[in-house]
Each structure stands twice: as C-alpha cells, then as structure tokens.
Protein backbone atom coordinates (compact mmCIF):
# COMPACT_ATOMS: atom_id res chain seq x y z
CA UNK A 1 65.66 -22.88 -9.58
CA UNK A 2 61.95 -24.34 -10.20
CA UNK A 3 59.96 -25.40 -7.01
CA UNK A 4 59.80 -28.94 -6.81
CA UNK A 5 56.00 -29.06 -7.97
CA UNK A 6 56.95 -26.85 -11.45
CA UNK A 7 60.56 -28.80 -11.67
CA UNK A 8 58.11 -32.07 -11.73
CA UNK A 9 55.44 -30.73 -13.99
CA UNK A 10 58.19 -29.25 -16.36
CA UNK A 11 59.50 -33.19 -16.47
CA UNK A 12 56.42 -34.81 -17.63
CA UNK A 13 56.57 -35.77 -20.76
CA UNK A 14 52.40 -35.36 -21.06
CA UNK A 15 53.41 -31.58 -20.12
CA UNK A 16 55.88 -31.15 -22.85
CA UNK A 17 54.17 -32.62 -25.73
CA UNK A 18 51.02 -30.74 -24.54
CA UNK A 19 53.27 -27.67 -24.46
CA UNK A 20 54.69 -28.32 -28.49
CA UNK A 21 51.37 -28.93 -29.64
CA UNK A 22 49.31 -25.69 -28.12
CA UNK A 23 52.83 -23.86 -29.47
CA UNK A 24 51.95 -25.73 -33.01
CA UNK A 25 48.97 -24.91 -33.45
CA UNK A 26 49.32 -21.60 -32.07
CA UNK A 27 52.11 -20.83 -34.73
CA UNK A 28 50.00 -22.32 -37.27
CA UNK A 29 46.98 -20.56 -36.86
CA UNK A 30 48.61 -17.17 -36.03
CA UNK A 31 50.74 -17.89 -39.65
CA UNK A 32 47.02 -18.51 -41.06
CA UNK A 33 45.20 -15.18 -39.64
CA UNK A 34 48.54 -13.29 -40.45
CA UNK A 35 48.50 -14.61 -44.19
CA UNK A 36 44.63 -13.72 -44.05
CA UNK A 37 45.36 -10.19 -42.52
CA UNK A 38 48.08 -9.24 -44.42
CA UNK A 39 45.49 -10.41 -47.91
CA UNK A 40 42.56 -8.23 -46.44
CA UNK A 41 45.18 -4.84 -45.89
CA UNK A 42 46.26 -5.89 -49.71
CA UNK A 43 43.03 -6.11 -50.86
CA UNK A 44 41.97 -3.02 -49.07
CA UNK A 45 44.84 -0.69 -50.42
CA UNK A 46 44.06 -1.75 -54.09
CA UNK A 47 40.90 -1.14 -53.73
CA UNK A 48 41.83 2.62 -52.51
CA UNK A 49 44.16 2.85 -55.50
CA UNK A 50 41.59 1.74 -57.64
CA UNK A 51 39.16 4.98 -56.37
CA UNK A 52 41.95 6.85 -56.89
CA UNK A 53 42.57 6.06 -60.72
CA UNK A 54 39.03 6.10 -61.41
CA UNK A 55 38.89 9.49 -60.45
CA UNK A 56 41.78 10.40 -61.91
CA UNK A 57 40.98 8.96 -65.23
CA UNK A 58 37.86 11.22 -65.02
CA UNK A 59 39.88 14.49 -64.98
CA UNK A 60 42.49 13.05 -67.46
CA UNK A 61 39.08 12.91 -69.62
CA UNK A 62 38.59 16.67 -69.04
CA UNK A 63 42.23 17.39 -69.83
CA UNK A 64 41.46 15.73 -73.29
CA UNK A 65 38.05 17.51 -74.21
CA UNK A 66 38.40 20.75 -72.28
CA UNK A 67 41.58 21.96 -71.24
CA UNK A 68 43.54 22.66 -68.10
CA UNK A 69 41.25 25.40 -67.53
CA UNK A 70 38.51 23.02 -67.19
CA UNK A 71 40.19 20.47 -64.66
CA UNK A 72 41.30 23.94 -62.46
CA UNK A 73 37.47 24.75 -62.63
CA UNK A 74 36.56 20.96 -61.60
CA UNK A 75 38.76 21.14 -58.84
CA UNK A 76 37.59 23.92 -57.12
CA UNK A 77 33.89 22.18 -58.01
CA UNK A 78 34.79 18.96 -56.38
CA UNK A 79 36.52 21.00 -53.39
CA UNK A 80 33.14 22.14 -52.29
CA UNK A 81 31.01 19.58 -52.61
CA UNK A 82 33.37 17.07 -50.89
CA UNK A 83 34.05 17.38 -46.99
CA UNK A 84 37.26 18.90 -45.63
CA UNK A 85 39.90 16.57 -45.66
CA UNK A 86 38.17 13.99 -47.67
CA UNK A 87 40.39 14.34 -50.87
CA UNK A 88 43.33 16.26 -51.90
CA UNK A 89 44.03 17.45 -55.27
CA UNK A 90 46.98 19.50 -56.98
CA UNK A 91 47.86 20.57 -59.84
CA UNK A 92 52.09 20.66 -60.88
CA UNK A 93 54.23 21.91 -63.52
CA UNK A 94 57.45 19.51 -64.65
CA UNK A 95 59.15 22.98 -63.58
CA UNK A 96 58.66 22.68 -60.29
CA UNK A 97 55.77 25.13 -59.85
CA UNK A 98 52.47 24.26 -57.98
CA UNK A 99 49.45 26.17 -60.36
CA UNK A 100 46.41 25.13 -58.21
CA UNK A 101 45.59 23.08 -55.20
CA UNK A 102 42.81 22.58 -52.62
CA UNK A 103 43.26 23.82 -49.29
CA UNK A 104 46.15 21.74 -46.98
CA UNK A 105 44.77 22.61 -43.93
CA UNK A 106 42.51 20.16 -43.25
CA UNK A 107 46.03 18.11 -43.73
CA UNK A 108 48.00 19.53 -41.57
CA UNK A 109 48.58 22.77 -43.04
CA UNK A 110 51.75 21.62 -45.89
CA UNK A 111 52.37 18.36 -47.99
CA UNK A 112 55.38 18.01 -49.34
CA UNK A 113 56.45 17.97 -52.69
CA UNK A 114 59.41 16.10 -53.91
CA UNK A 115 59.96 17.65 -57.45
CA UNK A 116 62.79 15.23 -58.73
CA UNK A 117 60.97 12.28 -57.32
CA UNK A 118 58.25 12.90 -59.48
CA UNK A 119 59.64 14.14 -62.68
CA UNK A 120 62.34 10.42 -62.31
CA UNK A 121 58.66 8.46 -61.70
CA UNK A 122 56.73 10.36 -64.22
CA UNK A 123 59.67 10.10 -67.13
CA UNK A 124 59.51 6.19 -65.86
CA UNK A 125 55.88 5.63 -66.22
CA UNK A 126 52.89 7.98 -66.72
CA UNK A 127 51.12 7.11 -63.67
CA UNK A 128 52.38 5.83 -60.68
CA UNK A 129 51.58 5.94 -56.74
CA UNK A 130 52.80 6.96 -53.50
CA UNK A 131 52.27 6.96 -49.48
CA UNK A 132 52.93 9.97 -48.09
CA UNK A 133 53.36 10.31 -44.17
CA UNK A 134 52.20 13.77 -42.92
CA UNK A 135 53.82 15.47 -40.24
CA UNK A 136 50.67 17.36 -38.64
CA UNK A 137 47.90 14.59 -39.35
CA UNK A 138 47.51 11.55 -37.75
CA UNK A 139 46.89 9.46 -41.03
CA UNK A 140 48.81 8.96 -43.98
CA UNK A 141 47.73 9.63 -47.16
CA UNK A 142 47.63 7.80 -50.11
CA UNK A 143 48.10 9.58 -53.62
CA UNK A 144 48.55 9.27 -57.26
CA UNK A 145 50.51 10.79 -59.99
CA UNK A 146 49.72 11.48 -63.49
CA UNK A 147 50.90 13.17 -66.29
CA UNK A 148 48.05 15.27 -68.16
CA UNK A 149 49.97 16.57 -70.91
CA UNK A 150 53.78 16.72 -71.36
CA UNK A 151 54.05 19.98 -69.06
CA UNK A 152 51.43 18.95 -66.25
CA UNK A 153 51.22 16.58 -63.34
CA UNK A 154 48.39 16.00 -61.39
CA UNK A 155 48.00 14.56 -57.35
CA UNK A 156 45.09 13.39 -55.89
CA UNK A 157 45.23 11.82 -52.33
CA UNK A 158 42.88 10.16 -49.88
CA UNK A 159 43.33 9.99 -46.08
CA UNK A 160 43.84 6.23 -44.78
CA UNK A 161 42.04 6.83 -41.62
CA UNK A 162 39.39 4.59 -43.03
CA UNK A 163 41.17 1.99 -44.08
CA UNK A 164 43.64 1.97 -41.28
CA UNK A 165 40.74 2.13 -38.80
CA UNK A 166 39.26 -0.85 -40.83
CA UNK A 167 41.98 -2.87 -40.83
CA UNK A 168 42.70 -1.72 -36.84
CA UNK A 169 39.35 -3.38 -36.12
CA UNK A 170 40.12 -6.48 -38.17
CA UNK A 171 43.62 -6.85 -36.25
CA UNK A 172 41.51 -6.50 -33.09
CA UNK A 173 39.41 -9.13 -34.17
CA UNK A 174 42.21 -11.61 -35.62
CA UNK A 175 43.73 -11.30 -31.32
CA UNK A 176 39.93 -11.96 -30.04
CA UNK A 177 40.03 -14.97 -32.65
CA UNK A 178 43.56 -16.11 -31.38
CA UNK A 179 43.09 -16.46 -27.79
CA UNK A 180 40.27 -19.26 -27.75
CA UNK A 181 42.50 -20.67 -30.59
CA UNK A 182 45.64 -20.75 -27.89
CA UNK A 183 42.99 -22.67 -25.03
CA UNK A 184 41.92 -24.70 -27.48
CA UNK A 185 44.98 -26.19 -28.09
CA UNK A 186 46.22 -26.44 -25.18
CA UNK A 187 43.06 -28.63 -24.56
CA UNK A 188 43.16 -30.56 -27.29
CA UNK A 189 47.00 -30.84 -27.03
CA UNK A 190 46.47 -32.39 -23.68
CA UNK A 191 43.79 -34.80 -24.76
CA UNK A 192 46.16 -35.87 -27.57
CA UNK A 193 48.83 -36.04 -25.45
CA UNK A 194 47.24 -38.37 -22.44
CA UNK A 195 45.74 -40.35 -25.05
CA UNK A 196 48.98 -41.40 -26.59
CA UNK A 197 50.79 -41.61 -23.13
CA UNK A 198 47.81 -43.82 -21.48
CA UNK A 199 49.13 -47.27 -22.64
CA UNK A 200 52.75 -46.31 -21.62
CA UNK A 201 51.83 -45.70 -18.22
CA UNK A 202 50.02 -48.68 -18.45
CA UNK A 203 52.78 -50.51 -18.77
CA UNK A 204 54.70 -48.39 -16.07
CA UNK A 205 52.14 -49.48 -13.79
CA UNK A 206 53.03 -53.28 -14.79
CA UNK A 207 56.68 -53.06 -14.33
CA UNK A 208 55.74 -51.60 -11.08
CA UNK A 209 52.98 -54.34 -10.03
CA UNK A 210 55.68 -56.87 -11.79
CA UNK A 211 58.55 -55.36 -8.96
CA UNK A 212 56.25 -55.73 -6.24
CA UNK A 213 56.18 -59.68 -6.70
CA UNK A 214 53.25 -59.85 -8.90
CA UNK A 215 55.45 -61.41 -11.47
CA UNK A 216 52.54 -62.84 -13.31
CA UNK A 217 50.80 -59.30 -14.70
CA UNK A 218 51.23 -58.96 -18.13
CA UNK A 219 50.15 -55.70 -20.19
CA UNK A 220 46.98 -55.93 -21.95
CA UNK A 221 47.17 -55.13 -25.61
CA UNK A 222 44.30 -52.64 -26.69
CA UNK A 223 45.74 -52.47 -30.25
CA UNK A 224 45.32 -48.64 -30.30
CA UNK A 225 48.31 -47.46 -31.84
CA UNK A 226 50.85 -49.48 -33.50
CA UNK A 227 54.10 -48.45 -31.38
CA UNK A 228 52.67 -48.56 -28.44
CA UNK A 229 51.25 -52.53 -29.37
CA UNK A 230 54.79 -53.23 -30.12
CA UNK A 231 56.04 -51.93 -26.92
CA UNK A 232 53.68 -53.93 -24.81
CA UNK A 233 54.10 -56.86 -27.03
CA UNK A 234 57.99 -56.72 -26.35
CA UNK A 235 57.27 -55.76 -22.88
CA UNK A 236 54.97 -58.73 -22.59
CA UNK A 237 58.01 -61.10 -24.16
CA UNK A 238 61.06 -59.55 -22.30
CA UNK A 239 58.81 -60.47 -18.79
CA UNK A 240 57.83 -63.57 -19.88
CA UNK A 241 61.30 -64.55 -20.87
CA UNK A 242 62.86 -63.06 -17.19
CA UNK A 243 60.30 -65.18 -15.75
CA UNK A 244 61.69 -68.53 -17.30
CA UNK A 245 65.23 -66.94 -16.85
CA UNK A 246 63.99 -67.22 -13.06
CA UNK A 247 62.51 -70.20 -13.10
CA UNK A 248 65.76 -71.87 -15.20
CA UNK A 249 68.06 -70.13 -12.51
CA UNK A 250 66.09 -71.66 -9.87
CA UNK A 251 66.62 -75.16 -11.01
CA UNK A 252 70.11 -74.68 -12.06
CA UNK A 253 70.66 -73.48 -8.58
CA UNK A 254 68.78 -76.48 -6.84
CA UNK A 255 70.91 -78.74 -9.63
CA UNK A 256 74.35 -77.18 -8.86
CA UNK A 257 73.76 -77.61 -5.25
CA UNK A 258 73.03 -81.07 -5.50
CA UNK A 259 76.04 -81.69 -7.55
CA UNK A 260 78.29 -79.74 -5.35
CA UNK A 261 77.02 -81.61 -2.36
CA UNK A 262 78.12 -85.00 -3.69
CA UNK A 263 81.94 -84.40 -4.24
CA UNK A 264 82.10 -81.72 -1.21
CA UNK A 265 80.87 -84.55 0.91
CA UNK A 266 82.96 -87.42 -0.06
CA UNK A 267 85.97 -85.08 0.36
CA UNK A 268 84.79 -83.96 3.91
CA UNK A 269 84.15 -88.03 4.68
CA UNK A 270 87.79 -88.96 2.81
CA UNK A 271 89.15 -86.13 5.55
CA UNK A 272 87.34 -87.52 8.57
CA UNK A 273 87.96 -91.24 7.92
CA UNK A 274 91.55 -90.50 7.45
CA UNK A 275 91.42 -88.55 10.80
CA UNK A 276 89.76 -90.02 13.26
CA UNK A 277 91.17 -93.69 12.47
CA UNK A 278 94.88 -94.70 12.82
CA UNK A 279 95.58 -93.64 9.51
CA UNK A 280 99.57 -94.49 7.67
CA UNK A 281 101.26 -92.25 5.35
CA UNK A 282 99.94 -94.47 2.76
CA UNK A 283 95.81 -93.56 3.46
CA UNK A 284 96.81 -90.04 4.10
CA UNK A 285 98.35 -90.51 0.57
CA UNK A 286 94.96 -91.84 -0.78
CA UNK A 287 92.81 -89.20 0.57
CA UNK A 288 94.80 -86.41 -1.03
CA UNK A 289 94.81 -88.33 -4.14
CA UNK A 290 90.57 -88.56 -3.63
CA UNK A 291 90.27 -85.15 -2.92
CA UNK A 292 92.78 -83.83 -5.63
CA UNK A 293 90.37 -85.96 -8.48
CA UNK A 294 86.85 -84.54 -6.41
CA UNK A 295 88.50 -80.90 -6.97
CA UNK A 296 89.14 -81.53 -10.71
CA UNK A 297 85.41 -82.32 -11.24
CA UNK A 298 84.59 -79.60 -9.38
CA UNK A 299 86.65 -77.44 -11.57
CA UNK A 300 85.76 -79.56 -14.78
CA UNK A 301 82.25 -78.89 -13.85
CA UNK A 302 82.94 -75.07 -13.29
CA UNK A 303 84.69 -74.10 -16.25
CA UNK A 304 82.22 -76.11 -18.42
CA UNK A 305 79.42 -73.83 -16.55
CA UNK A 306 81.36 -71.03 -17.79
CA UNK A 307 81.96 -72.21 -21.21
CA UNK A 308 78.18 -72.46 -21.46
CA UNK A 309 77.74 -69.36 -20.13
CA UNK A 310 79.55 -67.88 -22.17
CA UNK A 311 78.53 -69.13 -25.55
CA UNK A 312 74.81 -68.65 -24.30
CA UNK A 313 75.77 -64.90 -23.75
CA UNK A 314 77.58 -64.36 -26.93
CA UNK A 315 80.53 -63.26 -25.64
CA UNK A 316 82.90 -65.43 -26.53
CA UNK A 317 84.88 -65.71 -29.67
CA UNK A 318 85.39 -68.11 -32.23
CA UNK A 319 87.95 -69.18 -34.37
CA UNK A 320 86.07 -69.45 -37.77
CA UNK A 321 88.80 -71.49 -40.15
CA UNK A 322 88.25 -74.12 -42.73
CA UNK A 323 88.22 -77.71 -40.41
CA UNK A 324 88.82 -80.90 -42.45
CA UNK A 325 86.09 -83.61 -40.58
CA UNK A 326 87.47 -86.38 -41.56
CA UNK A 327 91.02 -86.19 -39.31
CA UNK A 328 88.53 -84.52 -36.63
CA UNK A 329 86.35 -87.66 -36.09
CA UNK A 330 89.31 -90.15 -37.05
CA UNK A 331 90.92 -88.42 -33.59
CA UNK A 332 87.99 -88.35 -31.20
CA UNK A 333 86.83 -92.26 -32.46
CA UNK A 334 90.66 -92.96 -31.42
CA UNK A 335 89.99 -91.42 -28.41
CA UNK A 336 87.35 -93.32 -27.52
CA UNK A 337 88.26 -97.06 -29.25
CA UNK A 338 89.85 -98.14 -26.08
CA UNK A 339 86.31 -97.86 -24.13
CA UNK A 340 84.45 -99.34 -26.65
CA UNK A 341 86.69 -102.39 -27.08
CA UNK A 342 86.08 -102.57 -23.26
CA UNK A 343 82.23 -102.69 -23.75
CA UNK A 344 82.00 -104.88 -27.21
CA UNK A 345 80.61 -101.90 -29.11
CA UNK A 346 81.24 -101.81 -32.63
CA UNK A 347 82.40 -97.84 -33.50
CA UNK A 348 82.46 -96.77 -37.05
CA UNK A 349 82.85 -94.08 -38.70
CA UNK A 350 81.22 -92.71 -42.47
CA UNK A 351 82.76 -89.04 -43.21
CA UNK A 352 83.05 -87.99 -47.40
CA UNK A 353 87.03 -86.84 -48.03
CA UNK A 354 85.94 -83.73 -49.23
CA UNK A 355 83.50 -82.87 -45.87
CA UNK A 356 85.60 -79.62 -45.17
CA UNK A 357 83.00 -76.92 -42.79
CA UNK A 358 84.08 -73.70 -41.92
CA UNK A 359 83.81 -73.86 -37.94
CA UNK A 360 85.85 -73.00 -34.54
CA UNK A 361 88.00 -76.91 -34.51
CA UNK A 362 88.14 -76.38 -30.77
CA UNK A 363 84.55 -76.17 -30.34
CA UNK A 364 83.55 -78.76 -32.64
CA UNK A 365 85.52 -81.48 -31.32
CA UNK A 366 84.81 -80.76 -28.32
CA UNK A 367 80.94 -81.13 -29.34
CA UNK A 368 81.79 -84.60 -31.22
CA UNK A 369 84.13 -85.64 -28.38
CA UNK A 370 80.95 -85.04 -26.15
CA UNK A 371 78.38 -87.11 -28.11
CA UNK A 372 80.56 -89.69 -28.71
CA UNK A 373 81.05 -89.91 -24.96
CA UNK A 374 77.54 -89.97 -24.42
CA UNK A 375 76.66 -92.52 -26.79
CA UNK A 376 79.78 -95.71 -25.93
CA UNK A 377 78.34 -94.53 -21.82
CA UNK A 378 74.69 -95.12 -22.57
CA UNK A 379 75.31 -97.81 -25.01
CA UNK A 380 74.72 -101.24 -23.64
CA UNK A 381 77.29 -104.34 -24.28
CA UNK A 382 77.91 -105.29 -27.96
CA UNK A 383 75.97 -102.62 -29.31
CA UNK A 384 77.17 -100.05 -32.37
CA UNK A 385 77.99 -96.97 -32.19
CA UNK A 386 78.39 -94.71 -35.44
CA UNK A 387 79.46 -91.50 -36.64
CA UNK A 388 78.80 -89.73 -40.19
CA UNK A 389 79.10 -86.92 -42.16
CA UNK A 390 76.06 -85.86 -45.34
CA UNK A 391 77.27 -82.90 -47.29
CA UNK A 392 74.52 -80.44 -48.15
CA UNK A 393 73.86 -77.26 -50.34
CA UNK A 394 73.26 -74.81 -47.62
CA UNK A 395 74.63 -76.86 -44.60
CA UNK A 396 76.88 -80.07 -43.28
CA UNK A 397 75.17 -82.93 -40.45
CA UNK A 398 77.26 -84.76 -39.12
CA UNK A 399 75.23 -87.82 -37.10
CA UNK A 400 76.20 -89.72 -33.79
CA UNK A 401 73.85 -92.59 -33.98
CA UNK A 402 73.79 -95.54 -31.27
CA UNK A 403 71.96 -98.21 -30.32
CA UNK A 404 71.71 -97.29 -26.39
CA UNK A 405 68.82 -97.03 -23.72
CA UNK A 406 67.04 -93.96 -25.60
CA UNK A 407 65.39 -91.64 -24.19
CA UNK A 408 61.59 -90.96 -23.66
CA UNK A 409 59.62 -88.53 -25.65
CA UNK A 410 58.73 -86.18 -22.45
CA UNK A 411 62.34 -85.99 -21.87
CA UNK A 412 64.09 -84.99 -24.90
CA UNK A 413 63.18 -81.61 -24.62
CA UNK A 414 64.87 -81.54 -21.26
CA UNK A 415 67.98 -82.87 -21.96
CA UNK A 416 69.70 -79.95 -23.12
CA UNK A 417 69.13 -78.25 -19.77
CA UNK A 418 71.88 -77.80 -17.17
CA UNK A 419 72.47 -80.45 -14.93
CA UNK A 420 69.44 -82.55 -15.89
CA UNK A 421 69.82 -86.22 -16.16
CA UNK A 422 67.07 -89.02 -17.11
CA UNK A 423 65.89 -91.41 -14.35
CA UNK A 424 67.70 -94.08 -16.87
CA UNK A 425 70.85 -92.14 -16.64
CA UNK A 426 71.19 -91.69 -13.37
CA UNK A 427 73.23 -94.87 -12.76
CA UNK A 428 76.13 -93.77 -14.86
CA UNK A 429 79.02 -91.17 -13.76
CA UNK A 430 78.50 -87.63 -15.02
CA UNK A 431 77.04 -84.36 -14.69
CA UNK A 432 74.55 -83.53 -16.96
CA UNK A 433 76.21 -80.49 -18.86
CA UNK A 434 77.66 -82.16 -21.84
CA UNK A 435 74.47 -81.77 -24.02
CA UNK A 436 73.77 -78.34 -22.75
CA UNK A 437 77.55 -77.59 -23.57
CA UNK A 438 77.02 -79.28 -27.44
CA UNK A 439 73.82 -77.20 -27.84
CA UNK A 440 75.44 -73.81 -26.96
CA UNK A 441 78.59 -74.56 -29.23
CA UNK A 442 76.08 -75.30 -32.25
CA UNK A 443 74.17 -72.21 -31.80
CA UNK A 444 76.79 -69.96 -30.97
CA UNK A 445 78.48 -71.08 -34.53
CA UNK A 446 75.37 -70.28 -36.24
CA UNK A 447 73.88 -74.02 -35.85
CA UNK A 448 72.07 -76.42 -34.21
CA UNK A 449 71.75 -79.63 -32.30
CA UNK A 450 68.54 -82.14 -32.75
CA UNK A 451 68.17 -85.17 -31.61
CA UNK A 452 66.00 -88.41 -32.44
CA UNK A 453 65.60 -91.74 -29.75
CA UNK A 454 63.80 -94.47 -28.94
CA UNK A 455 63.60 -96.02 -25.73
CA UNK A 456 65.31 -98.74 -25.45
CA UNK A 457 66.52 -98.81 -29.65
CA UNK A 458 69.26 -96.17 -29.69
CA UNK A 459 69.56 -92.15 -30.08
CA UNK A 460 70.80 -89.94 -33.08
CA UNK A 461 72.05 -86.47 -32.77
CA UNK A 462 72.79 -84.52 -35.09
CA UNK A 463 75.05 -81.07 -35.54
CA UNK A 464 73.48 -78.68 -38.31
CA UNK A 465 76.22 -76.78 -39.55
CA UNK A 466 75.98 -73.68 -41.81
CA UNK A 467 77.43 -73.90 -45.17
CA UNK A 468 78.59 -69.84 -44.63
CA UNK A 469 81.11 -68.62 -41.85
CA UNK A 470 79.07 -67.75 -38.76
CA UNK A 471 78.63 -64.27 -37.78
C-alpha cells in the first residue's frame, strides 16, 4: 500500500494532470528528437552510399577505357595510399571465384561472400547495396555491388565506425536534450495545472466558509476561463437559491406553527372545559364533534402541504387528457351558487363551447374551485363575481374576476407564499395555502398563475394554459 502522504499526493487532481502533461510532452518531444534522429542516421547512410557509388563509378570508368587489368592495377594503387581498414575492395567472377582483393585483415581476417545472393541481386539490378556484419570487427561495413561487364562483379566497402560513432554522439546528445525537456514539463505542467485548479479551490474554500455559517460568501468571478466562470456562476446561484430555500423554510415553519397552534389549542380548551365542568353526554358529544372538525383541518391543511410539495418537486404525476371547460366551471359555479345567493353576489360565467385544453381535470378544478372560493370569501355583499374562458393560438386563460377588497401592490407578490395572508384577510376563515396550491398546479402543468387587483375595486386571476400537452 502507499503511505498516507504518497496515497494523498497520488489523489490530487493538481498531481495527476501535472503527471499527464510532463508524460505529454515528454512523449511528444521524445517522438520529435526520435523522428529527427532517425532523419540524421538516414541522411548519414545515404550520404555513405553516395561515397561509395562515386567511387565506384570511377572504376566502372576504368573498366570502360582500360580493362580489368587496369581496375586490378588501381586497386592495388588505391590499397596503398589509403590507410588499413579504411576501404575494402574485391574483385568477383559470376562463377563464384574471387580474382583480386585487398587485404581482410584489417577486417577481421575473412568477409563473407554469398555467391547466389549476389548473382539473384546482380541479375535484378546492376548495382545494388548491402550491410554486412563482421564477425571479428567491431563495426559493420557497408558495401556495394556492381556489375563491370557481364562476367565481373565488383565490392567496395567502408567501415561504419564513423558514422556509427557520429550518430552515437548525436544519440548522446538527443538524452542530454531530453532530460531538461522532462523538468521542464513537469514545471510547466504544474504551473498549468494550479492555474486551472486555482478558481476551483476557490470555490472549495467557499463551500467551506459557506458550512461554517458564513452563509453570505459568494465566489468571486475572475472571468479567467470560461468553465470555471460557469461553475462559480452556478455555484453562486445554487447558494443563493439554498439561502432563500432557508429563509422560505424559516417562515413556513414560523407560519405552520402558528396555524397548528390555533386548532391544537381550541381542541386542548374543548377537552378541558368539557372536563373540569359537570359536563352531560350531550357536551361530551359536542367536544368530540369540535375536535373531530379541528382534526380535519389539520389534515386538510396537511395533505394540501403535501400536494404543494409535491407539485413544487416535480414528482407527482398528471393525468394529461383532453378537459371540456365548459362542464368544468358549470360544476364548480354550482358548487359555489348556494354561498353566493347567501352574500347577494351576482356569479356568472363566459366559457366558448369549443374551449377544450389538454390538462390533469383533477388539478384544474381543483385550481378553479380554489379561486372561485377566494373570490365569493373576499367579495363584499352584492358584489359580482365572474368566470371566463379566451381561446388563444399558443395558449387558453381562463379569468376569475371579482369585485372584492383587492389587494395592495406590496402584497401581491406575497400571496402565493405558504401560509401568508393580507392584514385585510385576516378576518376571514382559512389558511393561506389555496393560492400557493393554484400556483404549483399551473406550473407543474406547464403554466402559470397572474394576478391583477385593486384595493378596494376587485382582483383578476388568471390560469395561462399551454396550447401543447405538458411535459
């Protein structure tokens, strides 16, 4: 296993990426100096090959104005006045006969001779060239074939001990180049790689100073690098949006305490009343009855939490099917005639036969059960309430317009909250989720809910719904 301090090193991701890119640019730049090496060696062999032909061409010239006699007599010239070893030269019949050669022994002492190897070569081409690896000496040698006349082959050879101590030099000098090449990497791969990391820990350290209760540290944008901006820019909005998630949690929590209080409290005050007086079976019978109705608006109140939840989250499912609006408000304004009889209020309704929207029925008359609730309860004595349908390209409103208390321009962004109620409301039974419940039904089918008031003239809402089936 690694100690802890390499198993933590090995884990850093500043470690890694400075480990590919030293190993990337290593591999590059040994691929470079090996293509460059491997161009010099070629370079350096044709250049041997082309010695080799020029000299050869000279005694193919003497084969053509002088005879063999003359290139035997050239050889043994050139033997002496070159050093030992310097170049080989030999003379061969197609037979398989060797009729002069310089001495060997400077090459070992014997160089082989592969007869059918050069008679297939020769028949093939007239000149053609070979590497020969001698037993005895150190260095190959390099050596070329070429047919004088139809019955003679000559070889002349040069030692690579030059050129292979040349090129041993070069290789030497390619590894000296390589090293600094492999530090510098590695330094500039760390550079590159703390650069690019800086702004993510950055924001580390802000999550961090964020956990620690400092929930008001945001991550400054340098506007560096484009990914990393859009990770602190989401970063940025995810916090923010936690920290109104808090702050809406908070006040739904003060809110659902004060609304449990209430009905908690006049069901512990029905239980003591009934006990500590001389109570009958008849107020016995009463408080259960009180306490039974508390409990269902405790549960009302509960699952309707939950239904908002839930539609908020996105969790729930709806039952998308074509919903004819016209029997839909005909049932809720029937629902509701009785109570606005009681109050004077004059309910109509305006809805197109053909208003058909594709929509969860459930959820939508539950919203229009909802505003029409809201608008008879906050509707004063003889007023109007109305409901209507406009038909659009791309979407269907349907209105609930009333002539009620309104509400004020500071508030109307607050009604849709949980449990919030206006000052003017207050007064009136209820618990301050039916708007919050409308909004999340609208947006969960892919619409909305606005709204438009007046103190003291009346309040419109109005469901946007999409023309399309909601995904």
């Amino acid at each position: 296993m690694f100690p802890m301090n390499q198993y933590t090193l090995w884990r850093r991701l500043s470690f890694r990426l400075t480990l590919w890119y030293s190993l990337i640019f290593t591999l590059c730049a040994a691929i470079l100096l090996l293509i460059f090496y491997m161009r010099v060696a070629y370079i350096t062999g044709e250049r041997m090959d082309d010695e080799l032909e020029e000299e050869m061409g000279e005694f193919a010239d003497i084969m053509r104005t002088s005879g063999l006699q003359a290139v035997i007599d050239e050889i043994r010239v050139e033997e002496h006045l070159e050093a030992p070893g310097a170049i080989f030269m030999r003379l061969l019949s197609l037979r398989g006969s060797v009729l002069t050669s310089t001495d060997t022994a400077p090459w070992g002492g014997q160089i082989p001779i592969d007869h059918q190897k050069i008679l297939q070569k020769i028949r093939e081409a007239d000149t053609f060239y070979e590497t020969i690896d001698l037993v005895r000496h150190p260095y190959a040698m390099r050596a070329i074939y070429q047919a004088l006349n139809p019955y003679v082959v000559m070889q002349i050879g040069a030692s690579l001990e030059e050129s292979d101590a040349y090129l041993d030099i070069f290789r030497q000098l390619l590894l000296l180049i390589l090293a600094p090449v492999v530090l510098i990497s590695a330094v500039v791969g760390g550079f590159m790689a703390n650069q690019a990391l800086a702004d993510v820990d950055a924001v580390a350290r802000t999550a961090e100073e964020i956990a620690n209760g400092n929930t008001h540290r945001r991550v400054k944008i340098v506007r560096q690098f484009v990914e990393i901006e859009r990770l602190a820019s989401s970063f940025n909005t995810m916090v923010d949006q936690l920290h109104t998630l808090i702050k809406q949690m908070r006040e739904m929590t003060d809110n659902i305490a004060h609304d449990l209080r209430s009905p908690l409290t006049r069901i512990r005050g029905f239980a003591e009343m009934t006990l500590i007086g001389h109570s009958t079976p008849a107020d016995f019978q009463e408080m259960a009855v009180n306490t039974v109705e508390e409990c269902d608006n405790l549960i009302h109140m509960i699952n309707t939490m939950l239904d908002i939840a839930e539609a908020e989250s996105g969790i729930g499912t709806n039952r998308v099917e074509p919903v004819e609006l016209g029997p839909l408000i005909d049932d809720a304004c029937a629902l509701f005639n009785g109570l606005a009889s009681h109050k004077g209020i004059h309910l109509q309704m305006e809805v197109p036969d053909s208003a058909v929207v594709l929509s969860d029925k459930g959820k939508l008359q539950r919203m229009i059960t909802n505003l029409l609730e809201n608008a008879i309860k906050y509707t004063p004595m003889k007023g109007r309430v109305s409901v209507s349908v406009q038909l659009a390209a791309q979407a269907t409103f349907i209105q609930v317009k009333d002539t009620g208390i309104g509400i004020a321009a500071e508030e109307q962004t607050k009604i849709f909250q949980r449990f919030y109620r206006c000052d003017a409301s207050r007064s009136e039974a209820g618990m301050g989720l039916g708007l919050s419940l409308v909004k999340a039904f609208s947006e969960s089918l892919g619409g909305s809910l606005l709204v438009s008031s007046i103190p003291d003239r009346g309040s419109t809402f109005t469901i946007c719904m999409p023309a399309g089936i909601p995904t």
